[in-house]
C-alpha atoms as a PDB file:
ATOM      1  CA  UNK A   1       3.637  28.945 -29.113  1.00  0.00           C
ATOM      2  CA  UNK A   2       1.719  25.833 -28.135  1.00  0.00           C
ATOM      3  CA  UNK A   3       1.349  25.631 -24.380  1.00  0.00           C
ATOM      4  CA  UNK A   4       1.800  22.085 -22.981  1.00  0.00           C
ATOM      5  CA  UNK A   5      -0.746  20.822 -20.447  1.00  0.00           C
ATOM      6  CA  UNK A   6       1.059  20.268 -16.795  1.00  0.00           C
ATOM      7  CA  UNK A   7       0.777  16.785 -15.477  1.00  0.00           C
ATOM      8  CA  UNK A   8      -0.060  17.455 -11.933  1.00  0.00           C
ATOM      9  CA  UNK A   9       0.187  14.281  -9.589  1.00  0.00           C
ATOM     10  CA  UNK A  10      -0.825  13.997  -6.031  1.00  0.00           C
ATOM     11  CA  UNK A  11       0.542  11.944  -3.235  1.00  0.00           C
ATOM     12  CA  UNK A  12      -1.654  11.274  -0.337  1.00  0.00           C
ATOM     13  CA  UNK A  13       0.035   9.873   2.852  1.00  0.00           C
ATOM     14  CA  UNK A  14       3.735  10.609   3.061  1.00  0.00           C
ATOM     15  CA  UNK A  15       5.008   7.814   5.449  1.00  0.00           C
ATOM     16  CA  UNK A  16       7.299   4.378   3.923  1.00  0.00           C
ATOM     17  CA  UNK A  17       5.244   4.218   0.749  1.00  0.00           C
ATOM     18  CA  UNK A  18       4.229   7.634  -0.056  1.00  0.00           C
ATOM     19  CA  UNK A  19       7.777   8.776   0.923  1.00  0.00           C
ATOM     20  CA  UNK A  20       9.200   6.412  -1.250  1.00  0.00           C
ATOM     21  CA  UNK A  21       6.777   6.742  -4.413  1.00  0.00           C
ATOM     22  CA  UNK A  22       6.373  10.954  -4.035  1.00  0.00           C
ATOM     23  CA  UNK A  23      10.074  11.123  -2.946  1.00  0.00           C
ATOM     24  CA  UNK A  24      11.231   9.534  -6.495  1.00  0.00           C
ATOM     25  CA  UNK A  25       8.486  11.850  -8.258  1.00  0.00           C
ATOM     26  CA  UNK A  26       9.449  15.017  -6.771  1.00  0.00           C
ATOM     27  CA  UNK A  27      13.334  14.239  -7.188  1.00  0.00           C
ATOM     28  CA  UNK A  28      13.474  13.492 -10.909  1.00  0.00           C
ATOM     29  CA  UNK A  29      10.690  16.015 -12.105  1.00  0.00           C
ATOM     30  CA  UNK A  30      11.752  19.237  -9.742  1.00  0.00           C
ATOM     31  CA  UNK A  31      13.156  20.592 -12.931  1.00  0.00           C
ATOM     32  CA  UNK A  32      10.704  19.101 -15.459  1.00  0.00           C
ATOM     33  CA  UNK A  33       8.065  21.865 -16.205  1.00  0.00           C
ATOM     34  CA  UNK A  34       4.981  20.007 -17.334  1.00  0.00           C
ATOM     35  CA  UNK A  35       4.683  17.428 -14.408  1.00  0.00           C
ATOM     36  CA  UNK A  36       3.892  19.267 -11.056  1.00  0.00           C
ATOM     37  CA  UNK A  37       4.329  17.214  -7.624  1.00  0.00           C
ATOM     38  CA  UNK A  38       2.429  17.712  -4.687  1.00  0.00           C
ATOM     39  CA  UNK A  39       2.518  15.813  -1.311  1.00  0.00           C
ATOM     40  CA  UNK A  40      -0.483  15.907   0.800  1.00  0.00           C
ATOM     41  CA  UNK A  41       0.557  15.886   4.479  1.00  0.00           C
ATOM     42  CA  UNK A  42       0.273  17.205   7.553  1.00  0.00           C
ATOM     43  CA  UNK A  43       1.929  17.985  10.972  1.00  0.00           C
ATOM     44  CA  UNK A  44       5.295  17.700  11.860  1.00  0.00           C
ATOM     45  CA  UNK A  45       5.834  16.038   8.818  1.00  0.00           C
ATOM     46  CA  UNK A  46       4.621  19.261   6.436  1.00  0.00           C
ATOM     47  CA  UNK A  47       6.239  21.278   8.367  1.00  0.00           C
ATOM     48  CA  UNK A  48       9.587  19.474   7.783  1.00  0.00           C
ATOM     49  CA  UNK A  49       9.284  19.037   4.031  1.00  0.00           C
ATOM     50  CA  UNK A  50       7.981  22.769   3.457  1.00  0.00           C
ATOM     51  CA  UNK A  51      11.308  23.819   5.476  1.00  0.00           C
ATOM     52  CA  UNK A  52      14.019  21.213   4.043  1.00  0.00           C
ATOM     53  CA  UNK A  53      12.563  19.110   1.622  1.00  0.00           C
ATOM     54  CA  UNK A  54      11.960  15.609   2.010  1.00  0.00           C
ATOM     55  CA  UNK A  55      15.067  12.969   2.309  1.00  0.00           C
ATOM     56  CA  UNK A  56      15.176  10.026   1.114  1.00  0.00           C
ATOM     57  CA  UNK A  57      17.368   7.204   1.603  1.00  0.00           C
ATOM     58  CA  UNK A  58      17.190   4.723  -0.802  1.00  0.00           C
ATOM     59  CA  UNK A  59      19.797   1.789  -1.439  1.00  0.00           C
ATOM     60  CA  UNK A  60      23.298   3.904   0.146  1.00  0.00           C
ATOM     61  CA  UNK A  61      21.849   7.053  -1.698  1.00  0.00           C
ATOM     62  CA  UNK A  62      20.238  10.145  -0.045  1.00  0.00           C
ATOM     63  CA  UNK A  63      17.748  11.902  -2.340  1.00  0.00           C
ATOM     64  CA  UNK A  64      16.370  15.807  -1.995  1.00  0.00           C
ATOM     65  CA  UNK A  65      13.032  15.790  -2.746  1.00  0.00           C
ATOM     66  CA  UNK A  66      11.342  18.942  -3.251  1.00  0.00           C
ATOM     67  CA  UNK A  67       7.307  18.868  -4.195  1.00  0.00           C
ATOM     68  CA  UNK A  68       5.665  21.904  -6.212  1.00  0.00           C
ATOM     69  CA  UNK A  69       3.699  21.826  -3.363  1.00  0.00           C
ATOM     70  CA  UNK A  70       3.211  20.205   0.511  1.00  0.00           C
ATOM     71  CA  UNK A  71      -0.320  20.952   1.943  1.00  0.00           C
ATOM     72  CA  UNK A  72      -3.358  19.300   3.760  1.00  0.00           C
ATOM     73  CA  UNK A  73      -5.423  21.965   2.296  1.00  0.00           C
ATOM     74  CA  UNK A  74      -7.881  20.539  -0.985  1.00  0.00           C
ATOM     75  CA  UNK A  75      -8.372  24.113  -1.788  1.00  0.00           C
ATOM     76  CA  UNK A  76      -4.744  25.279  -1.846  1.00  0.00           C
ATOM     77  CA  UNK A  77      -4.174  22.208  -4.210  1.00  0.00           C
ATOM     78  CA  UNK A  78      -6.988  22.506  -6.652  1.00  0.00           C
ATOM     79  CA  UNK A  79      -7.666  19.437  -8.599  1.00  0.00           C
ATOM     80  CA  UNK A  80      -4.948  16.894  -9.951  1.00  0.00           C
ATOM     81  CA  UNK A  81      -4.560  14.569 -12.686  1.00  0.00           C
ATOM     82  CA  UNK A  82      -3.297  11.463 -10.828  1.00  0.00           C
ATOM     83  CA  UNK A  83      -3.860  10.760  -7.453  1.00  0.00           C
ATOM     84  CA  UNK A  84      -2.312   8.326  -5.548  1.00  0.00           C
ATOM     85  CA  UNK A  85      -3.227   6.642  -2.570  1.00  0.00           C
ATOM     86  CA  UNK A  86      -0.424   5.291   0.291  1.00  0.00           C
ATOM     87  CA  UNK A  87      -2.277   5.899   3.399  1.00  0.00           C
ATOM     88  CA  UNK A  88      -2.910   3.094   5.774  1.00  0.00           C
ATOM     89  CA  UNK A  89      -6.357   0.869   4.783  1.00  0.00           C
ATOM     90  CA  UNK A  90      -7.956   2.800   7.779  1.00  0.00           C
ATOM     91  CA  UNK A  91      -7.048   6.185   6.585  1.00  0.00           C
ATOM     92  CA  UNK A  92      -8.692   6.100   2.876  1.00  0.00           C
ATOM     93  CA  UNK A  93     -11.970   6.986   3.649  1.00  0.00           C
ATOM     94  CA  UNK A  94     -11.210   9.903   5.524  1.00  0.00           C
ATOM     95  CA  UNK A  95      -8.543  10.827   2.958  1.00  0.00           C
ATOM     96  CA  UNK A  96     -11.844  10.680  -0.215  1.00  0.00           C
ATOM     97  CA  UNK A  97     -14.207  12.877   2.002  1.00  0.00           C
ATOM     98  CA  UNK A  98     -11.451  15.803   2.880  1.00  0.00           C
ATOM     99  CA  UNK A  99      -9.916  15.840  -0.416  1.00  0.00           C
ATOM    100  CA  UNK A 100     -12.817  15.199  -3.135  1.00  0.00           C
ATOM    101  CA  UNK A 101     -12.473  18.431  -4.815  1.00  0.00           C
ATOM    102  CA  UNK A 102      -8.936  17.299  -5.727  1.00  0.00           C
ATOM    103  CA  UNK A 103     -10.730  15.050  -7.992  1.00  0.00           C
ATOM    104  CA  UNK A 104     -12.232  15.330 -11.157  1.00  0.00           C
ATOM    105  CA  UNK A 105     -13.718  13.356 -13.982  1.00  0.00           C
ATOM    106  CA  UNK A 106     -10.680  12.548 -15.707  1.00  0.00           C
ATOM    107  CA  UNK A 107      -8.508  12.381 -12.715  1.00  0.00           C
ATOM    108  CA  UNK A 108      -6.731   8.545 -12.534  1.00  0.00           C
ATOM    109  CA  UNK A 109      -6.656   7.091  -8.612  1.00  0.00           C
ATOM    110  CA  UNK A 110      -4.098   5.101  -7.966  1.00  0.00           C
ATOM    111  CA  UNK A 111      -3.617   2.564  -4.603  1.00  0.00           C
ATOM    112  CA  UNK A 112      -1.062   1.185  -2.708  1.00  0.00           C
ATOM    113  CA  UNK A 113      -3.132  -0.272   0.326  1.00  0.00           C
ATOM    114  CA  UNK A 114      -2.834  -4.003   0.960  1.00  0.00           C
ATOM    115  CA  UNK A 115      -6.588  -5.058   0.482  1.00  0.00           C
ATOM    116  CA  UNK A 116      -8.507  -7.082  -1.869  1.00  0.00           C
ATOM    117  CA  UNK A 117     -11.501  -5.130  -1.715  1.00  0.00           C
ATOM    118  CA  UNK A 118     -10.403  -1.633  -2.018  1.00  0.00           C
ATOM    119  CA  UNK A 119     -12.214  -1.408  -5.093  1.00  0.00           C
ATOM    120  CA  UNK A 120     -15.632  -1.410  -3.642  1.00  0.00           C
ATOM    121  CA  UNK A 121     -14.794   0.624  -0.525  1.00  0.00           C
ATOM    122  CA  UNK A 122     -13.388   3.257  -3.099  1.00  0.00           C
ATOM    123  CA  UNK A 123     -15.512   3.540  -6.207  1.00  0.00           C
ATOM    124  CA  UNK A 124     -18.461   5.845  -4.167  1.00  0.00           C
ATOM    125  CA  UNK A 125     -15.942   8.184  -3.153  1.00  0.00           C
ATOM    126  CA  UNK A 126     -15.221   8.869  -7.210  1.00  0.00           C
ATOM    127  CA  UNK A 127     -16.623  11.643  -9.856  1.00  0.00           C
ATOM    128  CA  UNK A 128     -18.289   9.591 -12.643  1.00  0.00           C
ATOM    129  CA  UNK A 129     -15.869   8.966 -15.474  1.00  0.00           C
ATOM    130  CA  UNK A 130     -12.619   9.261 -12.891  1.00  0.00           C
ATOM    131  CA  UNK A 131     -10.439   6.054 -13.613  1.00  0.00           C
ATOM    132  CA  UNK A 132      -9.565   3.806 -10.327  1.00  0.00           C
ATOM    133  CA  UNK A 133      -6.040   1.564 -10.465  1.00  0.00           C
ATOM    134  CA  UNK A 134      -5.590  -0.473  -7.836  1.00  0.00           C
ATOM    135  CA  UNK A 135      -2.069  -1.013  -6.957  1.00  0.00           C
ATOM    136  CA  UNK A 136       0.319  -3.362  -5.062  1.00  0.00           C
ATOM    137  CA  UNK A 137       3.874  -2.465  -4.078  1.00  0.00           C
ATOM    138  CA  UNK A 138       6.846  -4.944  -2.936  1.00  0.00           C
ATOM    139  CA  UNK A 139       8.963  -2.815  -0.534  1.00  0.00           C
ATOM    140  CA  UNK A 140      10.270  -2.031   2.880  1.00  0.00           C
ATOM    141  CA  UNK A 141      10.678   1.658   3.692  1.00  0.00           C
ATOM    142  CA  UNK A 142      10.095   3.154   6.818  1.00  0.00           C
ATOM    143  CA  UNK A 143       9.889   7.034   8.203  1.00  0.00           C
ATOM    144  CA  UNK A 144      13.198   7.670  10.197  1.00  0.00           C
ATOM    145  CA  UNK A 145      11.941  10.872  11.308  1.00  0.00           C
ATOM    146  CA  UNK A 146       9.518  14.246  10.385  1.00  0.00           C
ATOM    147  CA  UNK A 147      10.887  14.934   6.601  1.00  0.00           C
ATOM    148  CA  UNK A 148      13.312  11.662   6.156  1.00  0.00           C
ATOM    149  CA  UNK A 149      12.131   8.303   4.641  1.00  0.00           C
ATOM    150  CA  UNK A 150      14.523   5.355   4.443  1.00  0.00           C
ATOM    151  CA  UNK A 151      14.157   2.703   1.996  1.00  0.00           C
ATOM    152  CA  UNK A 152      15.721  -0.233   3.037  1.00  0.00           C
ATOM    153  CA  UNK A 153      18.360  -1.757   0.658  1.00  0.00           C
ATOM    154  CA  UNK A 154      16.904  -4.228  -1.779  1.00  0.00           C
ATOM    155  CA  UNK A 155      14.541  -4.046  -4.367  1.00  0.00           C
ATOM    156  CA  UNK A 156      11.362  -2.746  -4.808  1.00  0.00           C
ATOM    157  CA  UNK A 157       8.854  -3.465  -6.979  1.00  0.00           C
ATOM    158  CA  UNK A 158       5.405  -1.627  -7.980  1.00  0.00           C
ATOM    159  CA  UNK A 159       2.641  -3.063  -9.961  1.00  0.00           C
ATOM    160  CA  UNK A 160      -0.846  -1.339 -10.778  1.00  0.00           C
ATOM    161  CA  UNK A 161      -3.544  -1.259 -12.769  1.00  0.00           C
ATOM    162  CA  UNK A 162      -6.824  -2.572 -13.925  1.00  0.00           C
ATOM    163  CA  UNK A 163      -9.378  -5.863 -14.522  1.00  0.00           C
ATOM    164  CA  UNK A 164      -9.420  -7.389 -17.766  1.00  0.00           C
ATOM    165  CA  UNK A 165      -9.634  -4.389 -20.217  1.00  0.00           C
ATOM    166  CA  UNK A 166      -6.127  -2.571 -21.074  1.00  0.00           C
ATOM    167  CA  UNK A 167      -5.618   1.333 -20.800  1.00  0.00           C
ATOM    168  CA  UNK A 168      -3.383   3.441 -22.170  1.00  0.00           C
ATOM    169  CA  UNK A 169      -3.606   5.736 -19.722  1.00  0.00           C
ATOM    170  CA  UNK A 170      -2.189   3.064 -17.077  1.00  0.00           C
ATOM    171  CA  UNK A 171       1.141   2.850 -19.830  1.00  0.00           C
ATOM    172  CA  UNK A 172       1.746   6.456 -19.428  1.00  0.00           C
ATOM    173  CA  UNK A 173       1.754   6.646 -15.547  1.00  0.00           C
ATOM    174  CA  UNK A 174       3.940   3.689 -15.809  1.00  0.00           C
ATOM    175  CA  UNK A 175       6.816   5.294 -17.859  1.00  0.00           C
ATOM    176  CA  UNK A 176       6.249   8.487 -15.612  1.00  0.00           C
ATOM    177  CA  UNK A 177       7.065   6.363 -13.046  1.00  0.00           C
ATOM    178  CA  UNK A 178       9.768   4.130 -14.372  1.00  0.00           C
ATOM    179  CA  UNK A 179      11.743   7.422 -15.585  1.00  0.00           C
ATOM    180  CA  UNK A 180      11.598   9.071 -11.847  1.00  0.00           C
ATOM    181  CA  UNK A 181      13.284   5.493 -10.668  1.00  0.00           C
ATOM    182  CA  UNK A 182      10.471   3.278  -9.362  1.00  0.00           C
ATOM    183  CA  UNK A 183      10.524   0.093 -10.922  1.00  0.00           C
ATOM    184  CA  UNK A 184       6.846   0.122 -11.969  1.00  0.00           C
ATOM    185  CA  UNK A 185       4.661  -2.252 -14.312  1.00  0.00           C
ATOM    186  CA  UNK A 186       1.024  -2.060 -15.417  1.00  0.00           C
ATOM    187  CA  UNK A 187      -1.322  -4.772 -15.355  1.00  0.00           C
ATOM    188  CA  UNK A 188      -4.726  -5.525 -16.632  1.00  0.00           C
ATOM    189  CA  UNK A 189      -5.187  -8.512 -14.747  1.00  0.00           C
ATOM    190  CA  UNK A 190      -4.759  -6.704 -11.357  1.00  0.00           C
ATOM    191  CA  UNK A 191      -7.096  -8.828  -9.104  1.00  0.00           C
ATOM    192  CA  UNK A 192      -4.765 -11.910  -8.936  1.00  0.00           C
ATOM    193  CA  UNK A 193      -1.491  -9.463  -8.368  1.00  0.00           C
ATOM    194  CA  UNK A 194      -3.471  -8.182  -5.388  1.00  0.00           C
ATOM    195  CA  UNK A 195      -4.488 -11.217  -3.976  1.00  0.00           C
ATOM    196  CA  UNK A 196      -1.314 -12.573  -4.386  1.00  0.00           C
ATOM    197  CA  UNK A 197       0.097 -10.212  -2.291  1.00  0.00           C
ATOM    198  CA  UNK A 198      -2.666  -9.891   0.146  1.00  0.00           C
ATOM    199  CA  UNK A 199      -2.257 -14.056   0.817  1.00  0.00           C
ATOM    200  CA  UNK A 200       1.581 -12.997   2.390  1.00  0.00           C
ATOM    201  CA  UNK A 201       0.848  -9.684   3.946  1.00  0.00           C
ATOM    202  CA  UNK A 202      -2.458 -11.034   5.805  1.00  0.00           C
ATOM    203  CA  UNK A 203      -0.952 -14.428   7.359  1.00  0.00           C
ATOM    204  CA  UNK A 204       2.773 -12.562   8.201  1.00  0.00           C
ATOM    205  CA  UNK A 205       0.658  -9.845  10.025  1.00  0.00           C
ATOM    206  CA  UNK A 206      -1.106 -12.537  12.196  1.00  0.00           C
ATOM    207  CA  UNK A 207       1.548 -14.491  12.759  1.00  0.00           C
ATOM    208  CA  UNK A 208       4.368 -11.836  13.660  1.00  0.00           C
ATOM    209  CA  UNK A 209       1.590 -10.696  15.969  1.00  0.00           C
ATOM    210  CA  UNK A 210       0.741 -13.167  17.560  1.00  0.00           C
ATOM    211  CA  UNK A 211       4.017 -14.766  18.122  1.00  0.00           C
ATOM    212  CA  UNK A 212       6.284 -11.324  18.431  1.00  0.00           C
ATOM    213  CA  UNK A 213       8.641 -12.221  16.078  1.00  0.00           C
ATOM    214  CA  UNK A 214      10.171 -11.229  12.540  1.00  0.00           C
ATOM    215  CA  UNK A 215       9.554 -12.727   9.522  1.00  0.00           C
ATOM    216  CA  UNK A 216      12.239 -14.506   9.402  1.00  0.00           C
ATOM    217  CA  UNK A 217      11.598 -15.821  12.832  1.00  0.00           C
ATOM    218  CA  UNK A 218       8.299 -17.501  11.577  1.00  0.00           C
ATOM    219  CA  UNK A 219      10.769 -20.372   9.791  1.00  0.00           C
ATOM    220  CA  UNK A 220      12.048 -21.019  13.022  1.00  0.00           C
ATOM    221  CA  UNK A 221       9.201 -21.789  15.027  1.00  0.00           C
ATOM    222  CA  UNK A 222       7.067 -24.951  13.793  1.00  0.00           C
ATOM    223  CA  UNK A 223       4.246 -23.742  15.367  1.00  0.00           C
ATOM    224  CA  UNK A 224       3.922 -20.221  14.322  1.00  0.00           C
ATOM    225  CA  UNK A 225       5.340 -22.258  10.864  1.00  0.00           C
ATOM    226  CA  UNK A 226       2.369 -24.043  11.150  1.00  0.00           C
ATOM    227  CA  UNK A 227       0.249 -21.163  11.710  1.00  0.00           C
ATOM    228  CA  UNK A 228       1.172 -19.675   8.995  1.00  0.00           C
ATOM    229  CA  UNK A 229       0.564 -22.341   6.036  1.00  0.00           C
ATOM    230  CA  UNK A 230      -2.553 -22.819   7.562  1.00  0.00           C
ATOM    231  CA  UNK A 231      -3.698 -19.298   6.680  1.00  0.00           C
ATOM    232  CA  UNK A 232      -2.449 -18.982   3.394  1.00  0.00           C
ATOM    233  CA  UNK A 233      -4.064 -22.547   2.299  1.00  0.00           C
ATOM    234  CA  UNK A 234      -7.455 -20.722   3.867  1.00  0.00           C
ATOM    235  CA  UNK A 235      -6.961 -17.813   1.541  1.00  0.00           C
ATOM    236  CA  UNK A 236      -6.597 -19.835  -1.161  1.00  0.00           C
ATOM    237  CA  UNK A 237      -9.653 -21.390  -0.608  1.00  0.00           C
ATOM    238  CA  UNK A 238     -11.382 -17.767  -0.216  1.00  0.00           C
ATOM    239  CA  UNK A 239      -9.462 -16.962  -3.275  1.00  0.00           C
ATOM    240  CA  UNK A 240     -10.595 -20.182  -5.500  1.00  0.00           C
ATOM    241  CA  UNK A 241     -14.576 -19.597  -4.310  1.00  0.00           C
ATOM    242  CA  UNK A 242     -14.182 -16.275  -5.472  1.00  0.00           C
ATOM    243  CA  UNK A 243     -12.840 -17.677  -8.622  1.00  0.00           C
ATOM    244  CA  UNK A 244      -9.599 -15.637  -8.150  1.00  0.00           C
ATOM    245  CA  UNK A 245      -6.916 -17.283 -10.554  1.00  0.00           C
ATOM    246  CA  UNK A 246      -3.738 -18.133  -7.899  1.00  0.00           C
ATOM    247  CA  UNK A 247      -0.614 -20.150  -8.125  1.00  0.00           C
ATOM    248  CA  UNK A 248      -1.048 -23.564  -6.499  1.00  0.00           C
ATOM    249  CA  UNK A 249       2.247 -23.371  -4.993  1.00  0.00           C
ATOM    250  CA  UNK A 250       1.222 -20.467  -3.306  1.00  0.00           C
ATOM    251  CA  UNK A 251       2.292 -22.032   0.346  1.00  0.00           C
ATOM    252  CA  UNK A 252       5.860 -22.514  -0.904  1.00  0.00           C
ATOM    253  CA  UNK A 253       6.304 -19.422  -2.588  1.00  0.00           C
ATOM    254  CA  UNK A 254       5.069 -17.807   0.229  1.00  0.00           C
ATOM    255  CA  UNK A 255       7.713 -19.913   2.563  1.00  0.00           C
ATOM    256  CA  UNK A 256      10.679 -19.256   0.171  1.00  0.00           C
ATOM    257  CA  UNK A 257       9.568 -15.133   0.388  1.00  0.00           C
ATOM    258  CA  UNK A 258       9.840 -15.113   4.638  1.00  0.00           C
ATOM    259  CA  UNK A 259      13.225 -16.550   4.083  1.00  0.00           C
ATOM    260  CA  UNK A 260      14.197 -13.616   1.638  1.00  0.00           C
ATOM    261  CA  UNK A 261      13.582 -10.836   4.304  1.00  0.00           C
ATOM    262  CA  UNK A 262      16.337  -9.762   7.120  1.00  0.00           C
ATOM    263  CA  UNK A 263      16.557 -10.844  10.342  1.00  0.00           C
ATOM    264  CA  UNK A 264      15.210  -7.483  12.352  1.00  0.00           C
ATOM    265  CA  UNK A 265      11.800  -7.032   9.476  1.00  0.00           C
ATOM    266  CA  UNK A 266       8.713  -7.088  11.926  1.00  0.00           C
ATOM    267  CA  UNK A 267       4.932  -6.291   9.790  1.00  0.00           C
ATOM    268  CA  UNK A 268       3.364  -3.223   9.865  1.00  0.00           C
ATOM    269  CA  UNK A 269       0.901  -4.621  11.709  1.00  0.00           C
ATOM    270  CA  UNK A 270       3.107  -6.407  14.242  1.00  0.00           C
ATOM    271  CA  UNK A 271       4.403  -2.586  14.709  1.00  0.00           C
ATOM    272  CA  UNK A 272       1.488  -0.460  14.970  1.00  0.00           C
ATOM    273  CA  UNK A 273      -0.046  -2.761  17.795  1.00  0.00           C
ATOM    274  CA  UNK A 274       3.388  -2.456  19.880  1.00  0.00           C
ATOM    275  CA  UNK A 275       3.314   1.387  19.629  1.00  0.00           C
ATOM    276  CA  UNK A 276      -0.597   0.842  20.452  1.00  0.00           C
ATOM    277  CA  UNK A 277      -1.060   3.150  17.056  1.00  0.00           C
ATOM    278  CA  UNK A 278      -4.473   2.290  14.874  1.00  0.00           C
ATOM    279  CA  UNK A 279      -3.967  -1.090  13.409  1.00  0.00           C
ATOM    280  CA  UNK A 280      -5.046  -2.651   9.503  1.00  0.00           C
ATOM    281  CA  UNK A 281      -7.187  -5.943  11.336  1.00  0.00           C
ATOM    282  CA  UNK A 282     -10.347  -4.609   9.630  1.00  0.00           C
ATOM    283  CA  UNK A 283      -8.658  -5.263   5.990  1.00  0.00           C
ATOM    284  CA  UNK A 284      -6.655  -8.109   7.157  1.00  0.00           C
ATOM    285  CA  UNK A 285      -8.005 -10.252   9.358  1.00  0.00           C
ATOM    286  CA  UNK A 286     -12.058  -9.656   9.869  1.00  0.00           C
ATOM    287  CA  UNK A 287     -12.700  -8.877   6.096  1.00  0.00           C
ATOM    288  CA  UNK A 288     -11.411 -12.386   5.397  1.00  0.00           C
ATOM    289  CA  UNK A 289     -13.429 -13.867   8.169  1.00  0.00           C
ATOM    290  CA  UNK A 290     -16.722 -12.109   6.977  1.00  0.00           C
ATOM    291  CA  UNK A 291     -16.476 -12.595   3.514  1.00  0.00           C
ATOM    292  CA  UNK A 292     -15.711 -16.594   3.929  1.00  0.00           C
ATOM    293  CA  UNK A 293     -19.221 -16.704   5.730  1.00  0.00           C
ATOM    294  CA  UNK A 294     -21.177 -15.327   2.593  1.00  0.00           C
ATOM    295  CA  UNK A 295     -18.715 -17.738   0.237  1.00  0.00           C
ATOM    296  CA  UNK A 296     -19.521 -20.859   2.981  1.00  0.00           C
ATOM    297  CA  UNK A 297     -15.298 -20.905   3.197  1.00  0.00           C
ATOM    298  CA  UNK A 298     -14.482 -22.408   6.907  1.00  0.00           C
ATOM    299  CA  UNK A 299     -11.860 -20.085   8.453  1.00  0.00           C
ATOM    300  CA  UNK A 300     -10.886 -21.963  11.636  1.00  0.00           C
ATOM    301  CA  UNK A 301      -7.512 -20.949  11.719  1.00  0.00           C
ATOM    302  CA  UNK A 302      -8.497 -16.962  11.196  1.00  0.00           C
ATOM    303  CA  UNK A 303     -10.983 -17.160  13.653  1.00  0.00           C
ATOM    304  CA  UNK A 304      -8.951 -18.398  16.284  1.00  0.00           C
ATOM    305  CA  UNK A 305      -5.780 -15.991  15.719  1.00  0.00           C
ATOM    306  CA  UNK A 306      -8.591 -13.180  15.712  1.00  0.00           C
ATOM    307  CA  UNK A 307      -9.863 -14.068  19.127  1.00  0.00           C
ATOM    308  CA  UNK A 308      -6.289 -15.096  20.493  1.00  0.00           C
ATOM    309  CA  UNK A 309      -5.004 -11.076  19.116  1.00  0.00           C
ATOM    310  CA  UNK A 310      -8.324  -9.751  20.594  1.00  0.00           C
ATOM    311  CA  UNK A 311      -7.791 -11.217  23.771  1.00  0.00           C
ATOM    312  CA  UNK A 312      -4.090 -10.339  24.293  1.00  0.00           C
ATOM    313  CA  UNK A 313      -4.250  -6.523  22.445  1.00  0.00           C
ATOM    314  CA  UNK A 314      -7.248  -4.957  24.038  1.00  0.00           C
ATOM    315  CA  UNK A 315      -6.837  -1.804  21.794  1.00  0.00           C
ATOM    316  CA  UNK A 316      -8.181  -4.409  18.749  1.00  0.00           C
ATOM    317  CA  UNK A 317     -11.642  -4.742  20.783  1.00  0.00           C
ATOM    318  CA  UNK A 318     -14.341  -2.171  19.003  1.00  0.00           C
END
């Protein structure tokens, strides 16, 4: 009898994303035997998930998720075959140095973080011949409490992958995903579907914060209206000296998108600084403002949002 090789797949961070991505995983393959599931957490939320399972609500239906395994421990979960990365921007390195023995050679990373230059933070954290994917993923989902995740209703959408040379390997993590439910495509032209995203996420996060107001809310104001095109247009420019390819009708796109979200959606960002929790401004807002210095991009409009959040959230001050 011919012994088939388990397909063990690790999810780091089990908050909105990571609930969302390992909840799906864990649901559809509890009974599969040659994909394993383990979520790498911690605290209150372990604890919950290694008593009941992890919930998930996702469009009027509550999932049971149960992983193979739920552990903080790199021993206890040995190495893994896909690893996947939905911790918050500031929580990756941390996540690379603890959990490196996880990793091996042919192990695939996979991330979720919304950054353009994860791939260079990454990469010295890696084995030699381990395979990075960065990923991207269109979603709101949200922890309602220590072992429940709620995704709320809508779509969802999660793209990964690579730079300009295909990989089959990136086709088979796709179906695994689109069979557990997560509507999932792989790219080889990556860079421009994380930009993409990155000129939304980085403006709304300024903006929201700035302002204290939804998404939808920015629409409404003309100057935090304002605000906002005038941050996506500098991205753009970031984007173009970087010879990034982007849509020209970026600005309206993005407009058309605030107008497709509810009325109570607030950033991440926005969020984090009103529970005064650790906050993504490295990735967001001064990684943009550095790197247009060594491009010679003029960032008027991102430097004075930094200093105006600075000034009003002292917890942003290093």
């Amino acid at each position: 009898m011919i012994e088939t090789k388990k397909t063990r797949i690790a999810i780091a961070g089990i908050g909105g994303i990571g609930g969302y991505i390992g909840g799906k995983l864990a649901h559809h393959y509890s009974n599969i035997e040659n994909v394993e599931i383990v979520f790498i957490a911690r605290g209150e939320m372990a604890e919950a998930i290694n008593k009941k399972g992890l919930w998930l609500e996702s469009n009027d239906t509550s999932f049971k998720c149960m992983p193979t395994l739920t552990s903080d421990n790199p021993l206890e979960i040995g190495t893994v075959d896909i690893f996947i990365v939905c911790t918050k921007n500031f929580s990756v390195e941390e996540v690379f140095k603890k959990h490196s023995k996880c990793l091996t050679p042919t192990t695939t990373v996979i991330t979720t973080q919304n950054r353009v230059n994860g791939k260079e933070i990454i990469t010295p954290y890696l084995p030699d011949g381990a395979t990075l994917m960065e990923g991207s993923i269109y979603i709101s989902s949200k922890i309602i409490k220590p072992g429940k995740i709620q995704h709320v209703s809508g779509p969802s959408k999660f793209i990964f992958g690579t730079d300009g040379k295909s990989n089959h390997q990136g086709e088979y993590i796709s179906k695994i995903f689109n069979d557990a439910g997560i509507d999932t495509l792989y790219t080889d032209n990556i860079k421009t579907v994380l930009w993409k995203k990155f000129m939304f996420v980085s403006p709304t996060a300024m903006v929201t914060a700035i302002y204290q107001i939804t998404f939808a809310e920015i629409l409404e104001n003309n100057e935090a209206e304002c605000l906002f095109i005038e941050l996506v247009s500098e991205l753009m420019q970031l984007a173009s000296a970087k010879n990034i390819e982007i849509d020209d009708n970026t600005v309206e796109n993005n407009l058309k998108l605030l107008g497709n979200f509810g009325s109570q959606v607030k950033s991440s960002f926005q969020l984090d600084l009103e529970k005064n929790k650790p906050t993504e401004i490295n990735s967001l807002v001064k990684y943009v403002i550095e790197e247009a210095k060594l491009f010679q991009v003029p960032t008027p409009n991102f430097d004075k949002a930094l200093i105006k959040l600075t000034q009003e959230h002292k917890t942003l001050v290093e």
